[in-house]
Protein backbone atom coordinates (compact mmCIF):
# COMPACT_ATOMS: atom_id res chain seq x y z
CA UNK A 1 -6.71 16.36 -7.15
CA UNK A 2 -7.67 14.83 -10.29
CA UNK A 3 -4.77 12.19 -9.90
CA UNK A 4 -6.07 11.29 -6.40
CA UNK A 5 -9.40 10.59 -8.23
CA UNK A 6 -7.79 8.13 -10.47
CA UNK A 7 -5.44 6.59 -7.99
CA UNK A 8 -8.35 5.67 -5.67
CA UNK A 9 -11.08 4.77 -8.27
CA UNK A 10 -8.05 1.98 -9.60
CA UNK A 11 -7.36 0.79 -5.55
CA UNK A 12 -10.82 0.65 -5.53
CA UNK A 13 -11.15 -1.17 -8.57
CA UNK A 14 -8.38 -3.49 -7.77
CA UNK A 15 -9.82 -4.58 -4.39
CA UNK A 16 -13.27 -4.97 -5.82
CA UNK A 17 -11.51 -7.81 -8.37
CA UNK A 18 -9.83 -9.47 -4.77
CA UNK A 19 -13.80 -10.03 -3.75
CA UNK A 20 -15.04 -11.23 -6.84
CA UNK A 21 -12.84 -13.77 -7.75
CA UNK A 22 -12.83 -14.91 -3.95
CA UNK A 23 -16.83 -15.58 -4.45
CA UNK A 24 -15.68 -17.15 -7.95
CA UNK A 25 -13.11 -19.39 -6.29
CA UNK A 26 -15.25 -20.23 -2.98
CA UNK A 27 -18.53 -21.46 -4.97
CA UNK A 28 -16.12 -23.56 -8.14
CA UNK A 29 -14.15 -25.45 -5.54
CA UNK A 30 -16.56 -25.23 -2.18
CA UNK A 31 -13.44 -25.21 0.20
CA UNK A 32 -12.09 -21.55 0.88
CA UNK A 33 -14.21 -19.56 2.58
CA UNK A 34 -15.59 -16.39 0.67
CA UNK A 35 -14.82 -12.96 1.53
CA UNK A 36 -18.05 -11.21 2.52
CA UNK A 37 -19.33 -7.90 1.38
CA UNK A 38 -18.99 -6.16 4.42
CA UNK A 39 -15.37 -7.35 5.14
CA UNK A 40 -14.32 -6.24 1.77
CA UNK A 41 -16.02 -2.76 2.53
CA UNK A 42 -14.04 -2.68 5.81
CA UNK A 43 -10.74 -3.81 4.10
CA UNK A 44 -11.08 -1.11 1.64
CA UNK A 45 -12.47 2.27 3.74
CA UNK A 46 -9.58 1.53 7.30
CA UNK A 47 -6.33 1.25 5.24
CA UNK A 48 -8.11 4.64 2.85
CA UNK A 49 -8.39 6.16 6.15
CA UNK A 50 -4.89 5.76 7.70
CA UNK A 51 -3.62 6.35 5.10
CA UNK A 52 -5.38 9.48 4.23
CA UNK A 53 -4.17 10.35 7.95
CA UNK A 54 -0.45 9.77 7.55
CA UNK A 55 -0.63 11.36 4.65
CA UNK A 56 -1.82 14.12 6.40
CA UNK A 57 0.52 14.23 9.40
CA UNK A 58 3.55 13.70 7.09
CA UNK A 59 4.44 10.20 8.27
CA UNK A 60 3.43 8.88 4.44
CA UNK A 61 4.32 10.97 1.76
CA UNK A 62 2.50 10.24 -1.31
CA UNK A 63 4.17 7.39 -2.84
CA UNK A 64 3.96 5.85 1.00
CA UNK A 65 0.67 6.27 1.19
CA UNK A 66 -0.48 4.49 -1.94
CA UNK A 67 1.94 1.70 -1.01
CA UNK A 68 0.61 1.57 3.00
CA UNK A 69 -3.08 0.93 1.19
CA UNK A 70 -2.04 -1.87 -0.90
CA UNK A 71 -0.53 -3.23 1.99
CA UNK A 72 -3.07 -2.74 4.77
CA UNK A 73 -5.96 -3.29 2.12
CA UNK A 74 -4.46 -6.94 1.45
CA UNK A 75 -3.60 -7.65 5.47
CA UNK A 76 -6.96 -6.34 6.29
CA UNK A 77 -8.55 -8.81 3.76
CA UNK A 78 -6.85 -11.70 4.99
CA UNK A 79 -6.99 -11.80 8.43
CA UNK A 80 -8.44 -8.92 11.04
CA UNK A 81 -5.28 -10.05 13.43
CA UNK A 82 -2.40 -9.06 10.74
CA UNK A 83 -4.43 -5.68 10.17
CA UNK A 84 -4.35 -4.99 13.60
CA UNK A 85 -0.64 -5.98 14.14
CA UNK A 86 0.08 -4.08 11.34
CA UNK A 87 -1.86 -0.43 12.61
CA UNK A 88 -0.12 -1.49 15.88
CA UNK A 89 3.16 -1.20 14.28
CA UNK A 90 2.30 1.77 12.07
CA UNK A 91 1.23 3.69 14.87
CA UNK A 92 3.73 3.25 17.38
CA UNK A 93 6.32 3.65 14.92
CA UNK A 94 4.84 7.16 13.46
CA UNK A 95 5.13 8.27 16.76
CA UNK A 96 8.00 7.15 17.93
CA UNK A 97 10.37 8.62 14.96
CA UNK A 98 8.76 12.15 15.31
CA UNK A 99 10.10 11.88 19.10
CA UNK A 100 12.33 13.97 20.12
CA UNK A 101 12.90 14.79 16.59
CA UNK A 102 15.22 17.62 17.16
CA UNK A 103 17.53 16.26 19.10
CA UNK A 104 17.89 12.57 15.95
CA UNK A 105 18.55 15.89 13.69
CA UNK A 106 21.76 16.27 15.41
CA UNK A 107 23.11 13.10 14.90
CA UNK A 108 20.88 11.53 11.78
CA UNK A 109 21.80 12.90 8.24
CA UNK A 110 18.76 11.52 6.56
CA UNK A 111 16.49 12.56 9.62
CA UNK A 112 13.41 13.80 7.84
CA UNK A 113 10.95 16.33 9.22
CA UNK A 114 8.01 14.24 10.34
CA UNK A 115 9.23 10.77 9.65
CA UNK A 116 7.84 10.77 6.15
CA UNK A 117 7.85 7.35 4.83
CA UNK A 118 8.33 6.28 1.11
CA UNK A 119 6.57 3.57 -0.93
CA UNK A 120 10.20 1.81 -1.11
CA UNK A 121 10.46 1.81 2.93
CA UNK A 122 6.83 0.53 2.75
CA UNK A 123 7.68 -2.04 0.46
CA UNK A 124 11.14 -3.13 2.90
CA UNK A 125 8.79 -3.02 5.59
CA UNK A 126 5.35 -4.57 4.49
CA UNK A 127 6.65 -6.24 1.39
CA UNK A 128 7.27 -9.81 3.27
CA UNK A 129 4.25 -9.57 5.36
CA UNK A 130 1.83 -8.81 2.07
CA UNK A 131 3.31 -11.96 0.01
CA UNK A 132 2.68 -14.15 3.10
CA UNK A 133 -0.59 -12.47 3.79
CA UNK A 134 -1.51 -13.54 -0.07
CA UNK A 135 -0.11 -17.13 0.24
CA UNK A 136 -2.27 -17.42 3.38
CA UNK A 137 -5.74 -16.94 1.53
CA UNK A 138 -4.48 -19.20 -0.99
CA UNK A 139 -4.23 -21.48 1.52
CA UNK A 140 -6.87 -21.13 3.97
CA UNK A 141 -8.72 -18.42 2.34
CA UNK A 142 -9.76 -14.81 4.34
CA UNK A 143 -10.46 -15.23 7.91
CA UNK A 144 -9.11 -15.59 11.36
CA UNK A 145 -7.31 -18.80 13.01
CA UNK A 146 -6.22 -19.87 16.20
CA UNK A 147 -2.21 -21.07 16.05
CA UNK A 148 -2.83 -24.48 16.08
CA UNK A 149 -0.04 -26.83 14.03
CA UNK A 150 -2.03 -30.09 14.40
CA UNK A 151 -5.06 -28.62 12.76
CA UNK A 152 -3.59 -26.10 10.44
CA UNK A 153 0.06 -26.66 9.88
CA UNK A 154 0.87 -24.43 7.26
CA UNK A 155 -1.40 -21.10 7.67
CA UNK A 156 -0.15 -21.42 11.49
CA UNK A 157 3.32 -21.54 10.46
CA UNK A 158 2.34 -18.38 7.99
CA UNK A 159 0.46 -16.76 11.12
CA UNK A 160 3.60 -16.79 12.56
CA UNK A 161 5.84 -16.10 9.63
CA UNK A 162 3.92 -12.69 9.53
CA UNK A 163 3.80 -12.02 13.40
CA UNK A 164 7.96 -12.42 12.91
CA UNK A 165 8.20 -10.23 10.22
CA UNK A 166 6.22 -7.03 11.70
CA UNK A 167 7.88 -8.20 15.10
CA UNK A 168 11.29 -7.35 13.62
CA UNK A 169 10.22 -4.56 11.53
CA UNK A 170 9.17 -2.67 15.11
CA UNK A 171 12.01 -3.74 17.15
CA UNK A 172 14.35 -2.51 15.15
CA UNK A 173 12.83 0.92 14.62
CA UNK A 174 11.65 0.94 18.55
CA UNK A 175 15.35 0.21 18.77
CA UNK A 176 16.71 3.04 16.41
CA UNK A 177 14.31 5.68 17.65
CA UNK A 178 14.05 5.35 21.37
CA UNK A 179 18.33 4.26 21.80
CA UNK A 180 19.43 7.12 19.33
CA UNK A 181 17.59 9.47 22.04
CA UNK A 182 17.41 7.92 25.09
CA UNK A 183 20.90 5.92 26.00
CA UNK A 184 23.05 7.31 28.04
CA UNK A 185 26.58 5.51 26.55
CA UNK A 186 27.81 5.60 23.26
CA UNK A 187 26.56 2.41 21.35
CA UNK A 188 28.50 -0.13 20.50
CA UNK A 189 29.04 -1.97 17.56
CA UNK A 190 27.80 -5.24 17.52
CA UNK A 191 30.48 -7.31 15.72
CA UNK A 192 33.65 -5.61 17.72
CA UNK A 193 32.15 -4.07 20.73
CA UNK A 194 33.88 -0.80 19.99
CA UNK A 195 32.30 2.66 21.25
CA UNK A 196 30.76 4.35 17.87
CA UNK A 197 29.22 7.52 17.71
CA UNK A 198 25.36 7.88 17.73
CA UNK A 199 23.79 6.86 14.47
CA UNK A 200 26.22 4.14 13.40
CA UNK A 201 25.22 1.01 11.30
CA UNK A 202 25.70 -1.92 13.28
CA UNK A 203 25.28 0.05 16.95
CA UNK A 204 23.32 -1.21 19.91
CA UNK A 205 22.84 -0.07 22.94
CA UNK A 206 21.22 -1.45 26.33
CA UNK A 207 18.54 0.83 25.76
CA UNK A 208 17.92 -0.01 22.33
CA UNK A 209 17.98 -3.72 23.00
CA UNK A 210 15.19 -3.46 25.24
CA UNK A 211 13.25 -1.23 23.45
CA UNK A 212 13.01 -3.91 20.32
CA UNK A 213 12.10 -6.29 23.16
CA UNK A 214 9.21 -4.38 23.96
CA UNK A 215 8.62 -3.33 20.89
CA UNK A 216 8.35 -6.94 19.18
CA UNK A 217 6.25 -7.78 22.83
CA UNK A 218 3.57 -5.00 21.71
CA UNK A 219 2.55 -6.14 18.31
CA UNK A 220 2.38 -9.73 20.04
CA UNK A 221 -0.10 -8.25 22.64
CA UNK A 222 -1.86 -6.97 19.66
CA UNK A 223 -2.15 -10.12 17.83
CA UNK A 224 -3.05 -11.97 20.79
CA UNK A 225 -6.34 -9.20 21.85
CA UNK A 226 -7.15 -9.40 18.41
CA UNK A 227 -7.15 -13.44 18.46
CA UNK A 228 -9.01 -13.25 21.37
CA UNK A 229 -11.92 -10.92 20.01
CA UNK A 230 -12.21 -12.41 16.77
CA UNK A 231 -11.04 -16.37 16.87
CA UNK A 232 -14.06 -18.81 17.66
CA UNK A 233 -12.80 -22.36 18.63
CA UNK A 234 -9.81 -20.88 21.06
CA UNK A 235 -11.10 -23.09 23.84
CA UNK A 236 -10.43 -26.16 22.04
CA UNK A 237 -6.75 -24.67 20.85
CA UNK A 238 -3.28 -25.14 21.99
CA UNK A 239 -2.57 -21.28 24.23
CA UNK A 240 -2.39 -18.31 22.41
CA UNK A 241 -0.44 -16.15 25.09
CA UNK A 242 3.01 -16.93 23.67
CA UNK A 243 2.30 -14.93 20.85
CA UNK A 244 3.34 -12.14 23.10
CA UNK A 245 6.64 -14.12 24.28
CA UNK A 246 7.28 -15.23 20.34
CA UNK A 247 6.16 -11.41 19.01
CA UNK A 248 9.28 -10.41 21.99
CA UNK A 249 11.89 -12.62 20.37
CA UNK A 250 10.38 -11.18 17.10
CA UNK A 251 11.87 -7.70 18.31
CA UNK A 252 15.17 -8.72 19.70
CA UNK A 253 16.33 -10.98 17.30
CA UNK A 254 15.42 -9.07 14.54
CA UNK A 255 17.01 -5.48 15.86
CA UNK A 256 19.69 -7.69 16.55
CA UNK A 257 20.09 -9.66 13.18
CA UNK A 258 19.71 -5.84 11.51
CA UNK A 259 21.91 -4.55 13.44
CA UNK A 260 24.56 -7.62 12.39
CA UNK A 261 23.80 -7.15 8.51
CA UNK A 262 24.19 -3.25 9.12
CA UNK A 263 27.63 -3.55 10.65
CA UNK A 264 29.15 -5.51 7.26
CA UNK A 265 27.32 -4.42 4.81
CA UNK A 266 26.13 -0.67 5.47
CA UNK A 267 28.34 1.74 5.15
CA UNK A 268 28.84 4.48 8.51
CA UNK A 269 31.30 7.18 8.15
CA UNK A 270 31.81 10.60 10.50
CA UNK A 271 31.61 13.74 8.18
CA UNK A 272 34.48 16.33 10.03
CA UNK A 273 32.38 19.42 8.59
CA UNK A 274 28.92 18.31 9.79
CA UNK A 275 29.66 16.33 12.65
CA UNK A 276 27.25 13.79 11.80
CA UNK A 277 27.24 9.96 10.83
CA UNK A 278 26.89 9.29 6.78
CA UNK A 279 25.65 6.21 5.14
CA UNK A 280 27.59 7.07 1.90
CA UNK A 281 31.36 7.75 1.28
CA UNK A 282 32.22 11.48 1.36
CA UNK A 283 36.09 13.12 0.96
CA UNK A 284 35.40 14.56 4.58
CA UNK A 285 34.54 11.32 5.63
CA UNK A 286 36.35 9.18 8.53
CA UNK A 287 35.16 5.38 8.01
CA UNK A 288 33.81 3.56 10.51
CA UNK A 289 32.83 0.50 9.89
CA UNK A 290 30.75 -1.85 7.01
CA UNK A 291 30.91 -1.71 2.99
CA UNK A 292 28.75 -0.06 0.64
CA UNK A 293 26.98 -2.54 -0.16
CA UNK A 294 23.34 -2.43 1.15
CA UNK A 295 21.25 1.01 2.40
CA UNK A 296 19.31 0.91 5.32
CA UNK A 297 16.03 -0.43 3.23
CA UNK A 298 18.21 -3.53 2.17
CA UNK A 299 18.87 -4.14 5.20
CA UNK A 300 15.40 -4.09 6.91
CA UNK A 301 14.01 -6.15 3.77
CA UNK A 302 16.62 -8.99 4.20
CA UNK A 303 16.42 -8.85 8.29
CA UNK A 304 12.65 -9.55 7.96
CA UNK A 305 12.98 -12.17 5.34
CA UNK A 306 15.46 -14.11 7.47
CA UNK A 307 12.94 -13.68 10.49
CA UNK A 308 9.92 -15.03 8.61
CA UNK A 309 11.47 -17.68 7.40
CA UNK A 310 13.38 -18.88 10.44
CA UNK A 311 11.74 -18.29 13.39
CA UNK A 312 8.07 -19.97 13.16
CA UNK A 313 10.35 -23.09 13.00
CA UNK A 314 11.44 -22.32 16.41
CA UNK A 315 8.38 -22.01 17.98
CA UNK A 316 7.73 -25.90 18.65
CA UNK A 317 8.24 -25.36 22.44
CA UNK A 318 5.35 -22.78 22.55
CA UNK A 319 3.49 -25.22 20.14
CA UNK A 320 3.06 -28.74 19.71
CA UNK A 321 3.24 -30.29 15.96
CA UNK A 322 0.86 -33.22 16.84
């Protein structure tokens, strides 16, 4: 108890420094815009709450939890639409691995009860979207903006950047949780198109390939209602409903890409004894494909990375530059 005490009054502490030295900053140089009391307030008490709540339903344990405050504290803070991308992916996630969860215990190893999340999956996961989230108040300061590349270049092109990341970060679990479960075909894997069982690195499956789709298509309906409640000047912008369409492409190409980086550098071997795919060698192993190289974590933290960086550039045909 007394540790949760501490933990909070230093979060608290922390995010109260993020507000002050945004006033600081706003009034010395007169061009960011200052966060306001009551959106600090708001930024501090929503991520304390979820957090407090998947804490409580075991999708956080308690390492996860502190990390998924940092994170949604500084996402909150920045702009309303990455919070609300972000809860959008949280959510659907949480649910989504608890699924059916005794039937991924037959096949998953590592399946944990209740989906529990660490602060070094939160990291893999939210790492990329909280540096961009910070480099996007440094450049534009807290607030929401319409995606607009001939007004605001570069914190559209971070807008984006972040909208890719989370995209990928759902499809690829949307991918893993409902296609474990819900295919009816053994998955394939992806760089030799050879049958593999269930829980394989590197597998895909029809099922699972749509599922990223629409899970990357969900957090791009969320960003888009939240544009649309909270953005001003969106009648003199460029059309925000590809965000849904680019949040999509998010999804796919990311579940894809992960599922690419899995295949070579992931180890997946069949343990005889427990009948069950392993992501580490074992002498009652059978290998199957990929090298240990990278875990699972690795992978998602490199697959988002790669998204972030590369796909905002291809969004010119959604988006003019001029």
């Amino acid at each position: 108890m007394m540790s949760n005490i501490i933990i909070l009054i230093l979060i608290v502490s922390v995010s109260l420094s993020f507000w002050i030295i945004s006033m600081t900053v706003s009034t010395y140089y007169g061009t960011l815009r200052p966060v306001s009391p009551w959106r600090w307030l708001f930024s501090v008490l929503i991520p304390l709450i979820i957090s407090s709540r998947g804490l409580k339903n075991k999708s956080l344990d308690h390492s996860g939890a502190i990390g998924g405050l940092i994170v949604g504290f500084i996402l909150t803070i920045a702009n309303f639409s990455f919070f609300v991308t972000l809860l959008t992916f949280f959510i659907t996630c949480s649910k989504l691995t608890k699924w059916r969860g005794n039937m991924k215990k037959l096949v998953d190893a590592e399946y944990k009860e209740g989906g529990q999340r660490n602060w070094i999956q939160i990291f893999c996961n939210g790492g990329v979207p909280t540096e961009i989230a910070l480099l996007y108040m440094i450049e534009s300061g807290p607030g929401e903006i319409a995606i607009d590349f001939s007004k605001q270049y570069t914190a559209s092109w971070m807008c984006l950047a972040l909208l890719g990341a989370l995209g990928c970060c759902t499809g690829d679990t949307w991918a893993s949780e409902i296609g474990s479960v819900f295919s009816s075909t053994k998955p394939r894997l992806i760089t030799t198109w050879e049958k593999v069982p269930v829980g394989t690195n590197g597998g895909v499956s029809p099922a699972g390939l749509v599922a990223s789709l629409l899970g990357g298509m969900t957090v791009g309906l969320a960003y888009l209602l939240a544009q649309l409640m909270m953005v001003e000047d969106l009648d003199s912008s460029p059309p925000q409903w590809p965000l849904v369409a680019y949040g999509a492409v998010a999804g796919l190409l990311g579940s894809v890409l992960d599922s690419y980086l899995g295949a070579i550098m992931q180890y997946s071997g069949y343990d005889e004894n427990s009948g069950m795919v392993v992501n580490h060698i074992t002498p009652n192993a059978r290998h199957i494909s990929g090298k240990p190289i990278l875990d699972n974590n690795a992978v998602n933290l490199f697959s988002t990375i790669i998204i972030a960086l590369v796909l905002p550039g291809m969004s010119f045909s959604f988006w003019p530059r001029s």
